[in-house]
N, C-alpha and C. Protein backbone atom coordinates (compact mmCIF):
# COMPACT_ATOMS: atom_id res chain seq x y z
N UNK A 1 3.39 7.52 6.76
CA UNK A 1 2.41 8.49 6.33
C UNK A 1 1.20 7.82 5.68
N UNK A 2 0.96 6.53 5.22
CA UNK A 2 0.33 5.54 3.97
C UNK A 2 -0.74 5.19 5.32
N UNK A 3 -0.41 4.92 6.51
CA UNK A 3 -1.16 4.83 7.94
C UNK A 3 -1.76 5.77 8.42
N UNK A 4 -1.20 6.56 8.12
CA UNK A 4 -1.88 7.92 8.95
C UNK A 4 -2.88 8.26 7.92
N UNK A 5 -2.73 8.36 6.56
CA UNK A 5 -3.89 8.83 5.31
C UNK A 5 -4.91 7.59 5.79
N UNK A 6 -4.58 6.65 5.75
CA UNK A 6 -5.73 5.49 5.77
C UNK A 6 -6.57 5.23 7.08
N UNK A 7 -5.52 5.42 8.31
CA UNK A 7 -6.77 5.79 9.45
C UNK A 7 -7.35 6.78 9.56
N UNK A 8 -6.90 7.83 8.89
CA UNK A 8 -7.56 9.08 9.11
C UNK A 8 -9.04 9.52 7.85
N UNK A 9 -8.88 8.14 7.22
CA UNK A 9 -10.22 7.90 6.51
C UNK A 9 -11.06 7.39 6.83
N UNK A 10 -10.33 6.38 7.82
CA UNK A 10 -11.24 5.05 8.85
C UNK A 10 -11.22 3.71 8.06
N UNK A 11 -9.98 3.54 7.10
CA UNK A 11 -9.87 2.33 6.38
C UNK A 11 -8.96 1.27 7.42
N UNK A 12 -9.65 0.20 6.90
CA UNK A 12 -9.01 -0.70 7.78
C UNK A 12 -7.44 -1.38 6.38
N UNK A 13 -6.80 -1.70 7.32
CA UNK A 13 -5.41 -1.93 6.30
C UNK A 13 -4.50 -3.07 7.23
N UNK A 14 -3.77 -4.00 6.03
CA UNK A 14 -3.20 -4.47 7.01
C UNK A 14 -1.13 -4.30 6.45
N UNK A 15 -0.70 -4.12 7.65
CA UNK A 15 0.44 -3.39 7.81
C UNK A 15 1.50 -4.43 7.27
N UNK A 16 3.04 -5.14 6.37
CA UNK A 16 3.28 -5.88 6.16
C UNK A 16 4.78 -5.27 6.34
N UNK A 17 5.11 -5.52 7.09
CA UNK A 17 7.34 -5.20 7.44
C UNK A 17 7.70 -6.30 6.54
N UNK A 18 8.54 -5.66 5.67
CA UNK A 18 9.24 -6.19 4.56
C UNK A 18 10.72 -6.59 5.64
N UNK A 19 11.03 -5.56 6.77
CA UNK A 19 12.60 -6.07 6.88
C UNK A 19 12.48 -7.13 8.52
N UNK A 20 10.95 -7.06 8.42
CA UNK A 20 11.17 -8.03 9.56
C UNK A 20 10.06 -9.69 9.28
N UNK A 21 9.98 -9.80 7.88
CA UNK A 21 8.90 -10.51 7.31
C UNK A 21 9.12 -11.07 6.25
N UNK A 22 10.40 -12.58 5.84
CA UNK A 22 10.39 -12.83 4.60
C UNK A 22 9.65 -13.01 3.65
N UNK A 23 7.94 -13.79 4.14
CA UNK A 23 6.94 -13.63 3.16
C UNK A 23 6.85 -12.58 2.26
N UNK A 24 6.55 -11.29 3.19
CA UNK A 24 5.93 -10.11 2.92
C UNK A 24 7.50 -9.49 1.93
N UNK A 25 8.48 -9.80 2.41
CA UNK A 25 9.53 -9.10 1.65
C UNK A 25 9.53 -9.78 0.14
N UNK A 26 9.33 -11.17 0.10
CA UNK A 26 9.25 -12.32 -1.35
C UNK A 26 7.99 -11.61 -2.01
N UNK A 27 6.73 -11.41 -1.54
CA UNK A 27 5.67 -10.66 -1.92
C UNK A 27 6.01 -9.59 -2.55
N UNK A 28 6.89 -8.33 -2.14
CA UNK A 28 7.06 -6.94 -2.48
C UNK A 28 8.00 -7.55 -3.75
N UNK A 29 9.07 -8.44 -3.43
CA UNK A 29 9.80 -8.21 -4.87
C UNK A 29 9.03 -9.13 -5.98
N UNK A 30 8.50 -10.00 -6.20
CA UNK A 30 7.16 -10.81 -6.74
C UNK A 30 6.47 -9.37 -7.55
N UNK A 31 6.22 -8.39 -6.69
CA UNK A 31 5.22 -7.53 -7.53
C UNK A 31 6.48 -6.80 -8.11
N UNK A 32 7.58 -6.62 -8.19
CA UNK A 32 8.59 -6.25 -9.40
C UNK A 32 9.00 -4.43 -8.72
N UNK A 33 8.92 -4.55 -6.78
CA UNK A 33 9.28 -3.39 -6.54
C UNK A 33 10.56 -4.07 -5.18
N UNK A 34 11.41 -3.00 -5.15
CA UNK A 34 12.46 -2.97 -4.22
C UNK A 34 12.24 -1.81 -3.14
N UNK A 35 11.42 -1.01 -3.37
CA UNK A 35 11.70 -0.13 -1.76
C UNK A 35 9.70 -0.09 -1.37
N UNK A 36 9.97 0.79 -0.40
CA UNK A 36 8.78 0.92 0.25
C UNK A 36 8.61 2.07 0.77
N UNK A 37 6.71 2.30 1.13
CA UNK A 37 5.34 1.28 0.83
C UNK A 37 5.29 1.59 -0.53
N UNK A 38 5.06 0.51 -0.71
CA UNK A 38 3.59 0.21 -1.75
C UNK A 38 1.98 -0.24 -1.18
N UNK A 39 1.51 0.62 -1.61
CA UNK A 39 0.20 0.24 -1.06
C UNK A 39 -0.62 -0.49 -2.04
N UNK A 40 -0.98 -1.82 -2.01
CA UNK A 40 -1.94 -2.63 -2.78
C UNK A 40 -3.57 -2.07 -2.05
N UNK A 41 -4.30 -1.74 -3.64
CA UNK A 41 -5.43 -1.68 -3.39
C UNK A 41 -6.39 -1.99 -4.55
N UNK A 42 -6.91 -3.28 -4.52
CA UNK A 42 -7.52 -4.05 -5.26
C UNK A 42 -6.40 -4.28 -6.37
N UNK A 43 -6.48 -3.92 -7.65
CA UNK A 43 -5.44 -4.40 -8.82
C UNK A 43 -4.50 -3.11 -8.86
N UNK A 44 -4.39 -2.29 -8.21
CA UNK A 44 -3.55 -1.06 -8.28
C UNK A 44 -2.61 -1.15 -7.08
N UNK A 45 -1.81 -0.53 -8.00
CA UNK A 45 -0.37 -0.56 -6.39
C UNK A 45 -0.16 1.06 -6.44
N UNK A 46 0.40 1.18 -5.46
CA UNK A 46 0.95 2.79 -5.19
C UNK A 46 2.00 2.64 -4.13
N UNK A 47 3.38 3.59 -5.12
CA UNK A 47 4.72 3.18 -4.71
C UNK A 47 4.70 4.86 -3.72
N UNK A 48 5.09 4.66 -2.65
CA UNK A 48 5.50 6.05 -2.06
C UNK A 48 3.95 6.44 -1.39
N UNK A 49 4.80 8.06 -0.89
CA UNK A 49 2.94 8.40 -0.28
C UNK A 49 2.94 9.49 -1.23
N UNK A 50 1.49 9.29 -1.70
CA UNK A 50 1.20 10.34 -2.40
C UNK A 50 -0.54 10.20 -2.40
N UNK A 51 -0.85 11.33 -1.50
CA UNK A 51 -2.10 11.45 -1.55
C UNK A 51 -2.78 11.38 -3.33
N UNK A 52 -2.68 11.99 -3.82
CA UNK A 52 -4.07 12.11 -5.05
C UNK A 52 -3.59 10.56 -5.66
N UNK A 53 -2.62 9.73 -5.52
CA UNK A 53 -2.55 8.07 -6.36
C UNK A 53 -3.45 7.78 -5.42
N UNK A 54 -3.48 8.13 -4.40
CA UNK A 54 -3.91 6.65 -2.91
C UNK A 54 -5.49 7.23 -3.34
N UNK A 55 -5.71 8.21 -3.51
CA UNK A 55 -7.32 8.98 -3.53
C UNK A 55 -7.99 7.91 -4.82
N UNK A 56 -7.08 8.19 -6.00
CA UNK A 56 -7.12 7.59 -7.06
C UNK A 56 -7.57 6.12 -7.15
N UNK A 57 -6.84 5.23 -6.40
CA UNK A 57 -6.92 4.00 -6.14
C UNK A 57 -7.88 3.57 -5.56
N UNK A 58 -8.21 4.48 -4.72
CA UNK A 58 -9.61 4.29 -3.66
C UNK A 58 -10.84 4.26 -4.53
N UNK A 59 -10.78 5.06 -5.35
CA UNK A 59 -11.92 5.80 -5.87
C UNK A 59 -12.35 4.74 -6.79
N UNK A 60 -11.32 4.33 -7.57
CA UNK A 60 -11.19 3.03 -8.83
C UNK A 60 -11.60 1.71 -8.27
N UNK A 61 -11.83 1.52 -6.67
CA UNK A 61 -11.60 0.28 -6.31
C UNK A 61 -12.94 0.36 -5.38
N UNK A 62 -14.11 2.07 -5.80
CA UNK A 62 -15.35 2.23 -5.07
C UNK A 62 -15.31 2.18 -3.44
N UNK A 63 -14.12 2.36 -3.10
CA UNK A 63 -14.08 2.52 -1.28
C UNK A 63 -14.33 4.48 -1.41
């Protein structure tokens, strides 16, 4: 759903599989989370989908 909000804004994003990607999985627990998405956007993270955080984050980060 974190894909579908973000193309349907026309943001470009890049996609990171935690269960097929040890980097990206060492990365997610590094930032002190165990499930997924989290969406990193600039110094803000957002756990889950939830439109008004992701709006939030956008807004804080001037996109």
């Amino acid at each position: 759903m974190v894909k579908v909000y973000l193309s349907q804004k026309g943001l470009e994003f890049t996609e990171r599989n935690v269960s097929l990607d040890e980097n990206a999985r060492d990365d997610l627990l590094s930032l002190g989370y165990r499930s997924t998405p989290v969406t990193v956007i600039d110094d803000q993270k957002v756990v889950g989908y939830s439109p008004p955080k992701l709006e939030e984050a956008l807004q804080a980060a001037g996109i």
